[in-house]
Protein backbone atom coordinates (compact mmCIF):
# COMPACT_ATOMS: atom_id res chain seq x y z
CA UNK A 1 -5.75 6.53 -8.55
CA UNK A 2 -1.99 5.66 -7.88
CA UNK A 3 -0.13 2.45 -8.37
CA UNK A 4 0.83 2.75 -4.83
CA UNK A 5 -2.67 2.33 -3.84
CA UNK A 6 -2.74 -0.89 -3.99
CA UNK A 7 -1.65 -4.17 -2.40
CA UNK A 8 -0.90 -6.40 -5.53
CA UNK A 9 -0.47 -5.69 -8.90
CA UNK A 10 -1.46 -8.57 -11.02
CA UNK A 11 -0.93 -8.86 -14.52
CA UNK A 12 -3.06 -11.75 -16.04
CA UNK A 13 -0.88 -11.73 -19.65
CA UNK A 14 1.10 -14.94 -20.58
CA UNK A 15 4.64 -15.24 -19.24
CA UNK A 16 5.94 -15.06 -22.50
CA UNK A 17 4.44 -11.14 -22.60
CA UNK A 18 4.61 -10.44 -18.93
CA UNK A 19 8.34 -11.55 -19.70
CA UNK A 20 8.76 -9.04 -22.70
CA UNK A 21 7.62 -5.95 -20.93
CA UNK A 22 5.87 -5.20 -17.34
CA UNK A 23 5.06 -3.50 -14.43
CA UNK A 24 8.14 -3.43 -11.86
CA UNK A 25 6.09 -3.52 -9.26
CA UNK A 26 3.74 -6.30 -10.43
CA UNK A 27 3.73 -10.67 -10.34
CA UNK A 28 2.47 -12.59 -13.03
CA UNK A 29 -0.54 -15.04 -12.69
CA UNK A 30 -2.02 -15.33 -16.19
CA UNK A 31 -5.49 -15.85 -16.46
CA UNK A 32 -5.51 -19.80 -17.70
CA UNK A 33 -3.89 -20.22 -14.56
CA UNK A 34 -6.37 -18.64 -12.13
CA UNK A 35 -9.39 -19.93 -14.31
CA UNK A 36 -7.80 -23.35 -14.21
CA UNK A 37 -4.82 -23.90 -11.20
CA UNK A 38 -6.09 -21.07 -9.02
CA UNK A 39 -5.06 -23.11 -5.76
CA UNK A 40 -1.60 -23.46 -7.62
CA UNK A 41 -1.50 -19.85 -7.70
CA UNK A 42 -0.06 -17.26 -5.08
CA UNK A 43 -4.08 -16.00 -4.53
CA UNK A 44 -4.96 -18.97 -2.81
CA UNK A 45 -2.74 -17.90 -0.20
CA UNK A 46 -3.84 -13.62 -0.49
CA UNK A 47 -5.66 -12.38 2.21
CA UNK A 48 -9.16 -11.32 -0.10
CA UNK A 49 -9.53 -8.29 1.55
CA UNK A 50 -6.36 -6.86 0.34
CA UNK A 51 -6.84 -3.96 -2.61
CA UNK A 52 -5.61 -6.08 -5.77
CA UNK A 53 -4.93 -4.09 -9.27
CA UNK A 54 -5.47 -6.33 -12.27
CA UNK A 55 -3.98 -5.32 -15.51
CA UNK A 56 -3.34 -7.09 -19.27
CA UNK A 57 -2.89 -5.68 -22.73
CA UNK A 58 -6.45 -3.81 -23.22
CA UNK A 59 -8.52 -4.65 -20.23
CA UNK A 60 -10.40 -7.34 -21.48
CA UNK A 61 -8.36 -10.72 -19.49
CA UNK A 62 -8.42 -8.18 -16.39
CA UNK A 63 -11.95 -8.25 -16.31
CA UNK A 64 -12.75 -11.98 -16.68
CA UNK A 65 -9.93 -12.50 -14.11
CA UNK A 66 -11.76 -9.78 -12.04
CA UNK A 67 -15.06 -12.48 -12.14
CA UNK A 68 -12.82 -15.35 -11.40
CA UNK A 69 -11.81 -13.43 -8.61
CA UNK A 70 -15.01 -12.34 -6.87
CA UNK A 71 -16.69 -15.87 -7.52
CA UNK A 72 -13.93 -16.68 -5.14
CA UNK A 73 -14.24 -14.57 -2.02
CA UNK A 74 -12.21 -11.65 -3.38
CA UNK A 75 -14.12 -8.13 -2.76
CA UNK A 76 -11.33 -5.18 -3.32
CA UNK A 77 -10.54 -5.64 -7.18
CA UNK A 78 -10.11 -3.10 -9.62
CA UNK A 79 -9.58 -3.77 -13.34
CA UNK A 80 -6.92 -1.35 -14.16
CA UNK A 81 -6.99 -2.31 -17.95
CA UNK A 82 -4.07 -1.56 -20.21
CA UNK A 83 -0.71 -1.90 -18.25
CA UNK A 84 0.77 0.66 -19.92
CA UNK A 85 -1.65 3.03 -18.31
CA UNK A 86 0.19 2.22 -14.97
CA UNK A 87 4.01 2.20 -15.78
């Protein structure tokens, strides 16, 4: 699989560590946000069809934001783990 396969690259780490280091290519919603403010967030206004790569430090945030995700309509999501795997 290749980074350009996808619509979105999330990455669901704090600002303060999306901010150290990150995918170019990728926007920053951390996952208190989209378990907490998800209408605050840029995916209330994603189309849920679109292929969405979610990435943190090991995998772990990725995959509860994944959940978040589906609970809410979304149905292309793939947890791409580390984002260090993708740079």
């Amino acid at each position: 699989m290749n980074i350009k396969d996808f619509d979105f690259i999330i990455d669901v780490r704090s600002s303060e560590e999306f901010h150290m280091e990150h995918i170019p290519e990728s926007m920053n919603v951390s996952l208190d946000k989209l378990a907490n403010n998800f209408n605050e967030t840029e995916f209330s206004k994603i189309d849920k069809n679109k292929k969405i790569l979610l990435v943190c430090e090991s995998g772990g945030r990725a995959a509860l934001a994944k959940e978040i995700l589906e609970e809410k309509g979304f149905n292309n999501l793939e947890n791409g783990g580390p984002w260090k795997n993708w740079k």
